[in-house]
N, C-alpha and C. Protein backbone atom coordinates (compact mmCIF):
# COMPACT_ATOMS: atom_id res chain seq x y z
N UNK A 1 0.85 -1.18 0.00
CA UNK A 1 0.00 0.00 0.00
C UNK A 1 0.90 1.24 0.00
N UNK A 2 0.64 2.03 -1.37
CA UNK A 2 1.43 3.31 -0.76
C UNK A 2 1.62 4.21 0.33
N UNK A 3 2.20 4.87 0.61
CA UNK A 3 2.46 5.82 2.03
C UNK A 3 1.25 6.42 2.22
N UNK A 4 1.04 7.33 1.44
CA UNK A 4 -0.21 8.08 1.55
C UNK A 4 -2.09 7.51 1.93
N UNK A 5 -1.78 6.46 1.28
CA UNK A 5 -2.90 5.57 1.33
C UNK A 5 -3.04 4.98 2.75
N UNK A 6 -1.36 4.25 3.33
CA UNK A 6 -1.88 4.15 4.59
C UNK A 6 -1.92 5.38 5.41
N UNK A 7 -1.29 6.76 5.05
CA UNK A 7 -1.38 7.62 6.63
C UNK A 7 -3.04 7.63 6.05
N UNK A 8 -3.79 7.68 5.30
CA UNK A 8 -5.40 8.36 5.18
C UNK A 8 -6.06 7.03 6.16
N UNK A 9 -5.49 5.70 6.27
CA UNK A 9 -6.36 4.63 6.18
C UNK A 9 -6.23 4.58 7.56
N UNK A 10 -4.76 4.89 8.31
CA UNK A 10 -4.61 5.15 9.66
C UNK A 10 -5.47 6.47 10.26
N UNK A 11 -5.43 7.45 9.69
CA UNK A 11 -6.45 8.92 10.52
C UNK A 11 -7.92 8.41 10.26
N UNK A 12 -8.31 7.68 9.09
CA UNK A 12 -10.06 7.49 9.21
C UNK A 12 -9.92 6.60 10.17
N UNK A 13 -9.39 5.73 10.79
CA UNK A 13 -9.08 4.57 11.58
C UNK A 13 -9.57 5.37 12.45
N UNK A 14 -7.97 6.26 13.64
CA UNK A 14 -8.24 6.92 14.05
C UNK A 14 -9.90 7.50 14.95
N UNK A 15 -10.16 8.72 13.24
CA UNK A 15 -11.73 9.27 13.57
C UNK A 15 -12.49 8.20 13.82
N UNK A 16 -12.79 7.20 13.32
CA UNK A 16 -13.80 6.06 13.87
C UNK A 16 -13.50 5.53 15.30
N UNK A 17 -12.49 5.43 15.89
CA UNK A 17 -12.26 5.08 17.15
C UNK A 17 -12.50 6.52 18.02
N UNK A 18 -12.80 7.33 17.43
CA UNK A 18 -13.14 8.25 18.43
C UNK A 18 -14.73 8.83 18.38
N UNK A 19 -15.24 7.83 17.30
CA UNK A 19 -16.85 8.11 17.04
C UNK A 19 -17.03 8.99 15.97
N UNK A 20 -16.14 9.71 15.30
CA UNK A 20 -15.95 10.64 13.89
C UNK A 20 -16.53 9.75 12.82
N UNK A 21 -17.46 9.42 12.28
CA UNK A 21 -17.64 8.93 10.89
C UNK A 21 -17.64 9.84 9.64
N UNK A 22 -17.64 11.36 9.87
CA UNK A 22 -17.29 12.17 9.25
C UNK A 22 -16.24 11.66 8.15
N UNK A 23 -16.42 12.39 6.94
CA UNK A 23 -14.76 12.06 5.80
C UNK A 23 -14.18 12.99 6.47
N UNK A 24 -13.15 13.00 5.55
CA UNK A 24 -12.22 14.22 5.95
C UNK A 24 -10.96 14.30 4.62
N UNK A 25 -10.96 15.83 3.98
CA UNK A 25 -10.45 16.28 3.48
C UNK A 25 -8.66 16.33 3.78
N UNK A 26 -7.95 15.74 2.96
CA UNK A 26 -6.39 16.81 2.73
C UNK A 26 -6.08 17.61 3.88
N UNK A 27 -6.78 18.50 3.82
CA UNK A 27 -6.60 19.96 4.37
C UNK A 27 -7.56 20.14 5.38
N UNK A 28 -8.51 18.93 5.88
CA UNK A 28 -9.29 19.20 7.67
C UNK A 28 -8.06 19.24 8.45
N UNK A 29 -8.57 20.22 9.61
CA UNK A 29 -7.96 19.98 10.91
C UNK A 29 -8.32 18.91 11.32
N UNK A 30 -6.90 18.10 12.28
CA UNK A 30 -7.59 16.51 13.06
C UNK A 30 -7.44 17.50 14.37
N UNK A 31 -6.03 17.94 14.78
CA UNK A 31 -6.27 17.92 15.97
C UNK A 31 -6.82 19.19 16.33
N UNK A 32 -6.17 20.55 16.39
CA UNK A 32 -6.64 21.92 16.36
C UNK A 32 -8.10 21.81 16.50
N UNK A 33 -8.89 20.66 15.75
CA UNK A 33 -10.47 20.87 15.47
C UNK A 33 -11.23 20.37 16.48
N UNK A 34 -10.29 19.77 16.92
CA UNK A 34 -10.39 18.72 18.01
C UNK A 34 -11.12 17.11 18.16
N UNK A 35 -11.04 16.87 16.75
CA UNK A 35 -11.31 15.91 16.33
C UNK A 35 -10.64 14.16 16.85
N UNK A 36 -9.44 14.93 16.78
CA UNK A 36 -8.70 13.75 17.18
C UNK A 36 -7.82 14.61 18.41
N UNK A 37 -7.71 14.15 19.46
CA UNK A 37 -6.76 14.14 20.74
C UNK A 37 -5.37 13.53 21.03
N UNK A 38 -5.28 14.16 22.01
CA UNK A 38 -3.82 13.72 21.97
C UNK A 38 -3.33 12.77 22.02
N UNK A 39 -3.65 11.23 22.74
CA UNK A 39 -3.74 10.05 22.67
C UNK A 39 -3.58 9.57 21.07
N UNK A 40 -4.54 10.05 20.54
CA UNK A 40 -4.44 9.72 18.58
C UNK A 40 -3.02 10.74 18.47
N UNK A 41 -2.44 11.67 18.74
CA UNK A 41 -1.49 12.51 18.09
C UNK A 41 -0.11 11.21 18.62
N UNK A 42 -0.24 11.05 19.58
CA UNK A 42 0.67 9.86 19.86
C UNK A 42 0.83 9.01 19.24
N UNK A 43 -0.46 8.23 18.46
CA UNK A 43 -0.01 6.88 17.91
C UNK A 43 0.65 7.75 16.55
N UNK A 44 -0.43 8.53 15.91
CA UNK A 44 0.29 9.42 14.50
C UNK A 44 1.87 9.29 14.99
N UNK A 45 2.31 9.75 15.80
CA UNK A 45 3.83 9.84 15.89
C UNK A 45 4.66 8.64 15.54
N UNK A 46 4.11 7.81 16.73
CA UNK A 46 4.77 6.32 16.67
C UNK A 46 4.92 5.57 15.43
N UNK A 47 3.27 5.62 14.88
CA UNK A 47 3.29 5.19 13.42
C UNK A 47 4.31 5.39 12.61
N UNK A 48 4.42 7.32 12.33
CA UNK A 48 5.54 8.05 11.71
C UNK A 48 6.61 7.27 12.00
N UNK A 49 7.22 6.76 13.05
CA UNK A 49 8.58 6.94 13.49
C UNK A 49 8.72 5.26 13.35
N UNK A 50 8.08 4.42 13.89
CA UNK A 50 7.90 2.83 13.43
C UNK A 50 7.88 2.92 12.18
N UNK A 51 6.80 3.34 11.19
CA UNK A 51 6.68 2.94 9.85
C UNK A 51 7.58 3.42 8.93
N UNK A 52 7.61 4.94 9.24
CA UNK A 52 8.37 5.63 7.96
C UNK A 52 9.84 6.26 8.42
N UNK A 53 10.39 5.41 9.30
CA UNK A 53 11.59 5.78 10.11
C UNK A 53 12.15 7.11 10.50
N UNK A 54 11.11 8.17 10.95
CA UNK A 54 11.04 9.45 11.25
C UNK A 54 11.34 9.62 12.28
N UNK A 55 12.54 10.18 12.83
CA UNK A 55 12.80 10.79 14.02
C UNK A 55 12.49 11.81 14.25
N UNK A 56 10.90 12.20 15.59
CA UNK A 56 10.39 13.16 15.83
C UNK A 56 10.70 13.47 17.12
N UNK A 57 11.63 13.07 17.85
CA UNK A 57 12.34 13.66 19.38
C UNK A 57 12.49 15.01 19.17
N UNK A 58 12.69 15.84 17.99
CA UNK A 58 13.53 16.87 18.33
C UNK A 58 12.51 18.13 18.80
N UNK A 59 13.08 19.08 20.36
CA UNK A 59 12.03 19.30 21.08
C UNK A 59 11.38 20.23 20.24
N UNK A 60 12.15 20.63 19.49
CA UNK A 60 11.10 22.03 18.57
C UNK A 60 9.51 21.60 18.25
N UNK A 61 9.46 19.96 17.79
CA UNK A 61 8.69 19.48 17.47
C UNK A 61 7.30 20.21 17.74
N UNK A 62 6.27 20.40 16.97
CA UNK A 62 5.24 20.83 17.59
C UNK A 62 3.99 20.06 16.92
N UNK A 63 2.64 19.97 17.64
CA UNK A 63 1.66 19.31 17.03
C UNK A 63 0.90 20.00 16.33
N UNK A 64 1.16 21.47 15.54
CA UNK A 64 0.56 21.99 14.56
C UNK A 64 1.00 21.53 13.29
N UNK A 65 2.54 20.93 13.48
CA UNK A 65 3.25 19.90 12.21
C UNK A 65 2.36 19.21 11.85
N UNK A 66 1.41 18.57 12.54
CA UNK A 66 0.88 17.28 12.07
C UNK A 66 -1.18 17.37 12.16
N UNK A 67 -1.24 18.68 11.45
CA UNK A 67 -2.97 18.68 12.03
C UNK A 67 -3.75 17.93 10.95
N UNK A 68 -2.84 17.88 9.93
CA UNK A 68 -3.91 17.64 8.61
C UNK A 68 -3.09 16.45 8.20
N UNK A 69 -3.86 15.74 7.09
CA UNK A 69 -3.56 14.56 6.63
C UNK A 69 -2.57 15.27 5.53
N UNK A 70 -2.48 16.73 4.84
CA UNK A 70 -1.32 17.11 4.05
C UNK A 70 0.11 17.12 4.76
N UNK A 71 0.01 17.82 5.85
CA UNK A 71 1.08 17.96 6.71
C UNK A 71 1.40 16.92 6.94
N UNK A 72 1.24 16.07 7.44
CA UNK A 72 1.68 14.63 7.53
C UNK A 72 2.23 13.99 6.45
N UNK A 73 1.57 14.23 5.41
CA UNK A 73 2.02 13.52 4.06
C UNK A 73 3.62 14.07 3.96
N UNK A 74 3.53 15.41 3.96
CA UNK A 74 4.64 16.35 3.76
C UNK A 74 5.89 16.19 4.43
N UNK A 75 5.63 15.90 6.09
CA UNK A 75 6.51 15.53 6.68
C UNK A 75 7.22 14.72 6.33
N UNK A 76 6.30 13.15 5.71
CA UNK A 76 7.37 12.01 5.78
C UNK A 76 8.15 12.61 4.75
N UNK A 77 7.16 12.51 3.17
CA UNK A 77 8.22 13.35 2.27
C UNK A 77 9.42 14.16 2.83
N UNK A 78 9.02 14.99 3.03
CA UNK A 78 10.45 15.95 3.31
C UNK A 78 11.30 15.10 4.29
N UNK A 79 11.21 14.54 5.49
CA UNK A 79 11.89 14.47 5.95
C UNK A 79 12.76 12.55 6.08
N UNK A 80 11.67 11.90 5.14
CA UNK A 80 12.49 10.79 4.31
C UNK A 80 13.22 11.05 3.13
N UNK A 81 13.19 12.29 2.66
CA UNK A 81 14.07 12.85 1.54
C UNK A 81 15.67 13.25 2.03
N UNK A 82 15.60 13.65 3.37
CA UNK A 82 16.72 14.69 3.82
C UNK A 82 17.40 13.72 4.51
C-alpha cells in the first residue's frame, strides 16, 4: 500500500475510534479541530517513526506539524528525503 494511502487509512481509523464517521479532506484539521486528541497525536507519531523511520524527538517538534492529513504527508516526504 502506498504511504499516503496508509497515513489516510490510519487517521479514518483513528476518527472512527473516536466516534468521527465524518470524511475528511487533505486539508481538515484533526487535531486543532479537536477531532482527534492527543492520545491519537501519539499513535500518529509512533506510526511516523515505526513505519516511515522518522525521528520526531527533536524538542522544537510541535503538534501543529501534524494537524492535517497534508502535513503529515509532507513531513514524511520531506523528511524521508533529507
Amino acid at each position: 500500500m502506498p504511504p499516503s494511502h496508509a497515513l489516510r487509512e490510519m487517521i479514518a481509523n483513528l476518527l472512527l475510534d473516536a466516534g468521527d464517521k465524518a470524511g475528511f479532506a487533505a486539508d481538515d484539521s484533526l487535531f486543532l479541530s479537536g477531532r482527534l486528541d492527543s492520545l491519537a497525536a501519539v499513535e500518529v507519531l509512533g506510526a511516523l517513526e515505526r513505519d516511515h523511520g522518522l525521528d520526531l524527538s527533536d524538542a522544537d517538534f510541535d503538534i501543529t506539524e501534524i494537524d492535517t492529513l497534508a502535513q503529515i504527508e509532507a513531513l514524511v516526504r520531506d523528511r524521508s528525503a533529507g
